[in-house]
C-alpha atoms as a PDB file:
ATOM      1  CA  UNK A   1     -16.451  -0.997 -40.461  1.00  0.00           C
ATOM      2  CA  UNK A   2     -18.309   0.694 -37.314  1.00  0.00           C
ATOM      3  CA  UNK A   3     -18.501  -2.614 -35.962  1.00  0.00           C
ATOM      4  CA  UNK A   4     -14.437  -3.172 -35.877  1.00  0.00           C
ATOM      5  CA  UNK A   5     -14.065   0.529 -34.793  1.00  0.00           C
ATOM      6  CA  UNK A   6     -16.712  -0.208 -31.654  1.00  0.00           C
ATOM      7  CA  UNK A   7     -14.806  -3.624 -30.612  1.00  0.00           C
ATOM      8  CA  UNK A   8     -11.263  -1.662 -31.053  1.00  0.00           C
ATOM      9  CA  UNK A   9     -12.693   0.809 -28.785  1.00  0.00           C
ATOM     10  CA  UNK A  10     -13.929  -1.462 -26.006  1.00  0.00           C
ATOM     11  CA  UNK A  11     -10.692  -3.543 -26.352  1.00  0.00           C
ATOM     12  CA  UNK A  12      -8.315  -0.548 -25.601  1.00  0.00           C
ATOM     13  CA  UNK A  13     -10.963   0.957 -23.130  1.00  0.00           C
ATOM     14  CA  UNK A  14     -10.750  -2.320 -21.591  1.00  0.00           C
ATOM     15  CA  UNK A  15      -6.664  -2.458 -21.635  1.00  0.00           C
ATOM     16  CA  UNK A  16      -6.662   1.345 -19.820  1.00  0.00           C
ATOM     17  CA  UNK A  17      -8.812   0.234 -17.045  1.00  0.00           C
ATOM     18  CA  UNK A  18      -7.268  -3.120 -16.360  1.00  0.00           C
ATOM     19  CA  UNK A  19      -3.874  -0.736 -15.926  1.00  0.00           C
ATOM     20  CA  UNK A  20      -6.365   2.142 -13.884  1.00  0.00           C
ATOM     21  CA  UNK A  21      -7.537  -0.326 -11.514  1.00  0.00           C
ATOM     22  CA  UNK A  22      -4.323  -1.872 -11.016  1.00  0.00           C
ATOM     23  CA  UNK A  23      -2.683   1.169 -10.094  1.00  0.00           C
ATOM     24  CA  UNK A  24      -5.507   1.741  -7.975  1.00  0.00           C
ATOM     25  CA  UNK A  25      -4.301  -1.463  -6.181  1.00  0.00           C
ATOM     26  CA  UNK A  26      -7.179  -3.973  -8.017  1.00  0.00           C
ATOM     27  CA  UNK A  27      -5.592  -7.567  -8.426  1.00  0.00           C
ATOM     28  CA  UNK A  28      -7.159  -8.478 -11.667  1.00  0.00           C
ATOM     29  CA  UNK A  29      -8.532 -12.045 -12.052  1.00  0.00           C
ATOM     30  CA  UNK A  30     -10.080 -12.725 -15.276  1.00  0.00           C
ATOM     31  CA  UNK A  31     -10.856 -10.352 -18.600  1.00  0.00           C
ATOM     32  CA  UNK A  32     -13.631 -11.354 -20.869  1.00  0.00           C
ATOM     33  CA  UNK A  33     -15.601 -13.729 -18.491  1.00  0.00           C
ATOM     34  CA  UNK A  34     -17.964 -15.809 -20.562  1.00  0.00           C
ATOM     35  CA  UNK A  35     -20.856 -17.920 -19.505  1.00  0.00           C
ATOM     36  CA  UNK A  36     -23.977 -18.884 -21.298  1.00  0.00           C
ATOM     37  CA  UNK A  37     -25.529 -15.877 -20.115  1.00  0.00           C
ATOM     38  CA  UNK A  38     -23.344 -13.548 -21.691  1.00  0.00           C
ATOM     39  CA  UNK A  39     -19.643 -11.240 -20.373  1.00  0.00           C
ATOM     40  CA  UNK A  40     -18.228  -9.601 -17.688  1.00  0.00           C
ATOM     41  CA  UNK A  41     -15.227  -7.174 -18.834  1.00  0.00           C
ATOM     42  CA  UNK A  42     -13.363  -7.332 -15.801  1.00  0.00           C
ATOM     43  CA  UNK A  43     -13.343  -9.626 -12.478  1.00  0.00           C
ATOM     44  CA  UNK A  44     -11.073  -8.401  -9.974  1.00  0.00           C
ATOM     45  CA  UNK A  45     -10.173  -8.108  -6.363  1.00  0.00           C
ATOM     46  CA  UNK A  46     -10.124  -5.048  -4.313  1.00  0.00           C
ATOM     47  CA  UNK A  47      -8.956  -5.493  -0.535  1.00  0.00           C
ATOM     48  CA  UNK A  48     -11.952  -8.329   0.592  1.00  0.00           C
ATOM     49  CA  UNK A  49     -14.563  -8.131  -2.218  1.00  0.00           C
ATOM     50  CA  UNK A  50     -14.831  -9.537  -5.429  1.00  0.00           C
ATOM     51  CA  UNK A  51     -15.340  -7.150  -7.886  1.00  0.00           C
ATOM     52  CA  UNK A  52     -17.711  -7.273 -11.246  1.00  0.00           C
ATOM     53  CA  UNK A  53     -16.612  -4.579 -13.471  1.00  0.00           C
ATOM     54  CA  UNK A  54     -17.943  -3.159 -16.744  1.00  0.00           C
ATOM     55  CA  UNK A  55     -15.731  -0.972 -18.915  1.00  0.00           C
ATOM     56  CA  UNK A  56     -17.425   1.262 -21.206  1.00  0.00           C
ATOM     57  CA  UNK A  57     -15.825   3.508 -23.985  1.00  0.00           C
ATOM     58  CA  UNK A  58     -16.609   6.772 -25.828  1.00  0.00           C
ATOM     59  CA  UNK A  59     -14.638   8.303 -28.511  1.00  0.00           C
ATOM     60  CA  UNK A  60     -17.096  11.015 -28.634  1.00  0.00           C
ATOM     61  CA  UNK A  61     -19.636  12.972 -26.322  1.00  0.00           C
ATOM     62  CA  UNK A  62     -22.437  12.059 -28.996  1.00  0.00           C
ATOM     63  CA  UNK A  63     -24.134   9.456 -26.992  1.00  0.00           C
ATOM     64  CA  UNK A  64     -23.582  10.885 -23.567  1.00  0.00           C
ATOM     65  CA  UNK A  65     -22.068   9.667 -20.676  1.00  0.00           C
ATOM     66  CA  UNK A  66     -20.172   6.226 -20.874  1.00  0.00           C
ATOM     67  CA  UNK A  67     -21.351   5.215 -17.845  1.00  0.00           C
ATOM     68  CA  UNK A  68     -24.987   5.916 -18.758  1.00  0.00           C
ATOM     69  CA  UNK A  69     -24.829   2.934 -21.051  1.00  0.00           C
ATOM     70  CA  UNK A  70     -25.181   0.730 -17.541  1.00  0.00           C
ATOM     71  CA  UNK A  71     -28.608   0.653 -17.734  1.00  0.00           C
ATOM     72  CA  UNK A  72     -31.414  -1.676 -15.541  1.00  0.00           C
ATOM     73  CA  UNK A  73     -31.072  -4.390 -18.382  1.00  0.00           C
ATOM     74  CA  UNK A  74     -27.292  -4.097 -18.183  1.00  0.00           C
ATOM     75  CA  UNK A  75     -27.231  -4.542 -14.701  1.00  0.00           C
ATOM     76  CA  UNK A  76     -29.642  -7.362 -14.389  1.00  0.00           C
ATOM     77  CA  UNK A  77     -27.339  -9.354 -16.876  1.00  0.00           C
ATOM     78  CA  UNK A  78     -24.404  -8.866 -14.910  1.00  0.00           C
ATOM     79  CA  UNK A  79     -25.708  -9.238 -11.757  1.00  0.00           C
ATOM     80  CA  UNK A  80     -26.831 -12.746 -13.416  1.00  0.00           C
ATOM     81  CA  UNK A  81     -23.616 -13.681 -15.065  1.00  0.00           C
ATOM     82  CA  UNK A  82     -21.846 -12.456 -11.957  1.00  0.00           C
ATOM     83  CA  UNK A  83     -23.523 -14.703  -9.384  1.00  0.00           C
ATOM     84  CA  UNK A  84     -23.035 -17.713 -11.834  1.00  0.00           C
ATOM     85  CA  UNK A  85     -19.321 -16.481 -11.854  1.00  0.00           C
ATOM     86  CA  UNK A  86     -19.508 -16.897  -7.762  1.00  0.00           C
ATOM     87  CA  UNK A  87     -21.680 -20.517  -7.883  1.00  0.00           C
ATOM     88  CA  UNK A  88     -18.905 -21.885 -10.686  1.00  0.00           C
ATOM     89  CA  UNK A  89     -15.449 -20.369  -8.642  1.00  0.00           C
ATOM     90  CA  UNK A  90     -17.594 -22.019  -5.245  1.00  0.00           C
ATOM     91  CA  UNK A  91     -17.007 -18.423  -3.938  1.00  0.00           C
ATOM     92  CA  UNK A  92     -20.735 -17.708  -2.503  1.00  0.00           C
ATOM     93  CA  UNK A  93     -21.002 -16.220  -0.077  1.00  0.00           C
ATOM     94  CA  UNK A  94     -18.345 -13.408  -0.266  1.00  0.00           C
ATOM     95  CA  UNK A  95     -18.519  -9.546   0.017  1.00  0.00           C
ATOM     96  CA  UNK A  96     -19.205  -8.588  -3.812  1.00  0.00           C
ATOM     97  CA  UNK A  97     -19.598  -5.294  -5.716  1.00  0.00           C
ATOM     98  CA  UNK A  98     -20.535  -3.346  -8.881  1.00  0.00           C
ATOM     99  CA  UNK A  99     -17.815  -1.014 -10.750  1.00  0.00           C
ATOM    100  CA  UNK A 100     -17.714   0.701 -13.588  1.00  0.00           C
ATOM    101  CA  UNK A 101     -15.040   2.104 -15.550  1.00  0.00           C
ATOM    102  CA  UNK A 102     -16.152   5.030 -17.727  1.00  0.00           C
ATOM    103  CA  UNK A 103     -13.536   6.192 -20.067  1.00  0.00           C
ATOM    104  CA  UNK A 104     -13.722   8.999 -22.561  1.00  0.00           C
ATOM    105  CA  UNK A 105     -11.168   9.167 -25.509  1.00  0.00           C
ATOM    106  CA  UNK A 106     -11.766  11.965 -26.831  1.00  0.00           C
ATOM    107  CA  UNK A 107      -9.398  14.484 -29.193  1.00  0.00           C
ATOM    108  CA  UNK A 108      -9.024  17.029 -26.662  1.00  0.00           C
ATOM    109  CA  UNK A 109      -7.933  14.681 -24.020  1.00  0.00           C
ATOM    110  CA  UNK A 110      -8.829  10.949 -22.390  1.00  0.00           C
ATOM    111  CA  UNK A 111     -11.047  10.330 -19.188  1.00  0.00           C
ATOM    112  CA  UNK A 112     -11.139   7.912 -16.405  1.00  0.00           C
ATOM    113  CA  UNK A 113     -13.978   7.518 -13.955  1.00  0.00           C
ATOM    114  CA  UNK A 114     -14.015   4.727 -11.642  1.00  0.00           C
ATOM    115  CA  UNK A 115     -17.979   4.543 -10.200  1.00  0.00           C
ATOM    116  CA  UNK A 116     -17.565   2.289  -7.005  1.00  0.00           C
ATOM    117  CA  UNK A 117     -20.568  -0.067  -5.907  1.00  0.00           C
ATOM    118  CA  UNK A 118     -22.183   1.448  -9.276  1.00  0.00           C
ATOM    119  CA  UNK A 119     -25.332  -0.292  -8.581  1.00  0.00           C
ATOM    120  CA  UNK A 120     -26.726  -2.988  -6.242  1.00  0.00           C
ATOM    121  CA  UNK A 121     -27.353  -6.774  -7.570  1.00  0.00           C
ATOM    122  CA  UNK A 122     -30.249  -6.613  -9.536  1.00  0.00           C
ATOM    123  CA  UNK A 123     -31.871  -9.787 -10.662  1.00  0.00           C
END
């Protein structure tokens, strides 16, 4: 059952952000994009870039930070995934960035943090 609660999680952590970002003027591309190489949460625009965004949810303080879950091997895959995202949309070379949506859901009361050009492409 931890499994279902985990992917119930990320799906409404993902639903909050898509509705965060687009109140924070985000046009929102694609959800879930899949490759061979694995998912990006969110692809999005904000003003000129094209924005890679990873959503990650907490319903507790247990494990830390949500954001802290981004780590170098987490960021390498994305950066991956994302510039196969840019090759297959022929959108290379464009101005491109790293988000990520931290949201804590916890019984006291939910958080949003939006972390801007979270980290640089890492390959």
């Amino acid at each position: 059952m931890k499994g279902c609660d985990r992917i119930r999680t990320g799906k409404k952590g993902e639903d909050i952000a898509v509705a965060y970002l687009k109140g924070k003027g985000y046009r929102i591309i694609e959800r879930n994009y899949k490759c061979p190489l694995g998912e990006v949460d969110i692809v999005a625009k904000d003003g000129g870039a094209i924005v890679f965004v990873e959503v990650k949810s907490r319903k507790s303080e247990e494990f830390g930070d949500p954001q802290l879950a981004v780590g170098l091997e987490k960021q390498k895959k994305i950066s991956k995934i994302s510039l196969t995202y840019l090759k297959e949309k022929h959108l290379y070379p464009c101005n491109a960035r790293f988000d990520v949506v931290a949201i804590k859901m916890l019984p006291d009361g939910s958080t949003i943090e939006l972390i801007q050009n979270a980290f640089e492409l890492a390959v």
